[in-house]
C-alpha atoms as a PDB file:
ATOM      1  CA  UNK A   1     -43.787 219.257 -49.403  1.00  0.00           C
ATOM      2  CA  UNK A   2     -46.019 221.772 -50.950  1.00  0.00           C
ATOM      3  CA  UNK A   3     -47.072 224.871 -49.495  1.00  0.00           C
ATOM      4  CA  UNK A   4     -49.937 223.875 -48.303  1.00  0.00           C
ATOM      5  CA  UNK A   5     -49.261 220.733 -46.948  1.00  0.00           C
ATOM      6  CA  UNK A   6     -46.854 222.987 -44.286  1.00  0.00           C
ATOM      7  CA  UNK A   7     -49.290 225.253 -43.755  1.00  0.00           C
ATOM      8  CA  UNK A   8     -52.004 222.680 -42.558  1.00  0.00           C
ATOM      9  CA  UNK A   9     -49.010 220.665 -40.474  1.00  0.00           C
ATOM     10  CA  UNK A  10     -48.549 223.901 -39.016  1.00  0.00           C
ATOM     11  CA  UNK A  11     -51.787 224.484 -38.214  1.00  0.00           C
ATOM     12  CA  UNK A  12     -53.054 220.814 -36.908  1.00  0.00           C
ATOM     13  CA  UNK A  13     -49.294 220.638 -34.632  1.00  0.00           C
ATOM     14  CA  UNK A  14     -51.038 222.807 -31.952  1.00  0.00           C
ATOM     15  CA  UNK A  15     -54.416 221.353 -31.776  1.00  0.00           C
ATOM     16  CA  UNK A  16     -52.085 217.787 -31.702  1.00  0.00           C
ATOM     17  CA  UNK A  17     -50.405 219.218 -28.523  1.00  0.00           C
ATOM     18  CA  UNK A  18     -53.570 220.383 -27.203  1.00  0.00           C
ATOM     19  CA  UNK A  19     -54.588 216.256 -26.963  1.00  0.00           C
ATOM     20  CA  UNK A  20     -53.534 214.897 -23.544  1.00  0.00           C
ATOM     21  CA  UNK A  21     -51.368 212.308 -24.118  1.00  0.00           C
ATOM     22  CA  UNK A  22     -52.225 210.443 -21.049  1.00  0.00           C
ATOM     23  CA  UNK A  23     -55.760 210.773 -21.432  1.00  0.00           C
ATOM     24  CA  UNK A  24     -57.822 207.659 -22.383  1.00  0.00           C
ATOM     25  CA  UNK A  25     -60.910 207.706 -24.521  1.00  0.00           C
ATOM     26  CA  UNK A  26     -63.117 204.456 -25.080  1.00  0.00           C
ATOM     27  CA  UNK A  27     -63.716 204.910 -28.290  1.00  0.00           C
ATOM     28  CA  UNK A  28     -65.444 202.314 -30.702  1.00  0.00           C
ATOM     29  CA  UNK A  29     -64.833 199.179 -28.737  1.00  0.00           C
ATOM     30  CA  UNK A  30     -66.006 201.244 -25.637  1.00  0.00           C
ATOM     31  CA  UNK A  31     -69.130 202.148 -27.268  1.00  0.00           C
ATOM     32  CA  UNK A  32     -69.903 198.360 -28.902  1.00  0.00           C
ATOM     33  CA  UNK A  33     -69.282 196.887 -25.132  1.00  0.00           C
ATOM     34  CA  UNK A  34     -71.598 199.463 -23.673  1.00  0.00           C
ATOM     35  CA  UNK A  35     -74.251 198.823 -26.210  1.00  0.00           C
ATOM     36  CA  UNK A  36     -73.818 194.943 -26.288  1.00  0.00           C
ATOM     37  CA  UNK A  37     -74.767 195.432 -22.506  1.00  0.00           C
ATOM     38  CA  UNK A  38     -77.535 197.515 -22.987  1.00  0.00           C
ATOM     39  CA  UNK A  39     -79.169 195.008 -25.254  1.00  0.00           C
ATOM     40  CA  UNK A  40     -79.044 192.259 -22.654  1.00  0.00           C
ATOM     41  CA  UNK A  41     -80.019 193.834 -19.572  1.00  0.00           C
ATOM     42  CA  UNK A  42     -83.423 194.813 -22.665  1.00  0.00           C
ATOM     43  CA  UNK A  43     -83.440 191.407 -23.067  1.00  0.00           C
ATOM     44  CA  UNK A  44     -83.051 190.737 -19.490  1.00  0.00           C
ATOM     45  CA  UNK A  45     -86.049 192.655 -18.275  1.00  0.00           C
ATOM     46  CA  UNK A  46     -88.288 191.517 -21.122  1.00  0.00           C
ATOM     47  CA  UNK A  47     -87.536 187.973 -19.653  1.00  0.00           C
ATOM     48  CA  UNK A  48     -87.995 188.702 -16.560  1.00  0.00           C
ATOM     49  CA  UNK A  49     -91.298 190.554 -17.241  1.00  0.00           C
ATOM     50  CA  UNK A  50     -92.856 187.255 -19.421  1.00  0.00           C
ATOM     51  CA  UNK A  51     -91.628 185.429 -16.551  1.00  0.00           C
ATOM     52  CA  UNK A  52     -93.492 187.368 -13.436  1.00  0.00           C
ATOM     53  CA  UNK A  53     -96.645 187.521 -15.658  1.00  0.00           C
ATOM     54  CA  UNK A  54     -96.952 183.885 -15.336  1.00  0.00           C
ATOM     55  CA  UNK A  55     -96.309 183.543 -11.431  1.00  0.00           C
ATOM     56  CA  UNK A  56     -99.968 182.371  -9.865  1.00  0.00           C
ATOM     57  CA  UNK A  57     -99.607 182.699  -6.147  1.00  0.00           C
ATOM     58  CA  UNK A  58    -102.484 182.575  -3.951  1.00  0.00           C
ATOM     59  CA  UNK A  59    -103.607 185.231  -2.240  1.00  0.00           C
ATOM     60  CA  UNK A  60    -103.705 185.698   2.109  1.00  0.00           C
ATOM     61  CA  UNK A  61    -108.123 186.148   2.379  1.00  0.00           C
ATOM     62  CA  UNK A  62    -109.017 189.460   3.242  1.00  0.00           C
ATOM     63  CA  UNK A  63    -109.647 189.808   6.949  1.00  0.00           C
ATOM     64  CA  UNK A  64    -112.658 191.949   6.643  1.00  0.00           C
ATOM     65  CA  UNK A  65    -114.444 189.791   4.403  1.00  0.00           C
ATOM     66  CA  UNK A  66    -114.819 187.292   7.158  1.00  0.00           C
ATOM     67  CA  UNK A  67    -118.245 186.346   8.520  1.00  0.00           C
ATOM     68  CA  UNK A  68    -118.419 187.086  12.419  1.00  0.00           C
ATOM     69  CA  UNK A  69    -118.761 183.411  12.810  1.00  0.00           C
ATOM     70  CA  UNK A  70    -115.532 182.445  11.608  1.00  0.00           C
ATOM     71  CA  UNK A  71    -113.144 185.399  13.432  1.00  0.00           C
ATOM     72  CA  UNK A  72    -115.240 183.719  16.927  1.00  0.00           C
ATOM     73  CA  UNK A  73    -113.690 180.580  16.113  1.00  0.00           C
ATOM     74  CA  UNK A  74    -110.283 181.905  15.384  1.00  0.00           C
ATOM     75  CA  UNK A  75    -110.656 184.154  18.912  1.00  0.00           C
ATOM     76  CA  UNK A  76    -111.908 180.637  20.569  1.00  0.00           C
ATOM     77  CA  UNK A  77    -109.455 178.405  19.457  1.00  0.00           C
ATOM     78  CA  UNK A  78    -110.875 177.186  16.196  1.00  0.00           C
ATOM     79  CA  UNK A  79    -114.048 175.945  17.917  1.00  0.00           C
ATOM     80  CA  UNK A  80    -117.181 176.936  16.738  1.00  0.00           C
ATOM     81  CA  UNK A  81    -119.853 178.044  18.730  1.00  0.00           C
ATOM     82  CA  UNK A  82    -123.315 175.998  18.655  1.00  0.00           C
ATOM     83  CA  UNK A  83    -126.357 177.655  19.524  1.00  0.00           C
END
């Protein structure tokens, strides 16, 4: 070995000891999997969105918009009042 091929060994050992060797890191393949789900909950929610947009429900009828006729003949029963 060359001189300074021992001198960067002996430089790098301690930052090599200073690595925990029971610590675990995701690394690439952690990164790909997190992106790969990021991508289809996008895709998810961009589904999801084209899919409420064409829901047609109809809608209750606003109470207030009612004549006074017709909340008498819900209070009576459904009868109508003649006269």
């Amino acid at each position: 070995m060359s001189a300074s091929a021992s001198l960067a060994i002996t430089h790098l050992v301690p930052l090599a000891k200073e690595l925990d060797e029971d610590k675990v890191t995701p690394g690439v393949l952690g990164f790909i999997v997190f992106a790969v789900m990021a991508l289809a909950v996008w895709a998810l929610m961009k589904s999801m969105n084209r899919h409420m947009g064409r829901v047609d429900f109809p809608e209750a009828e606003d109470p207030e918009s009612r004549s006074e006729g017709d909340t008498e003949a819900v209070a009576s029963g459904g009868k109508k009042k003649n006269g």
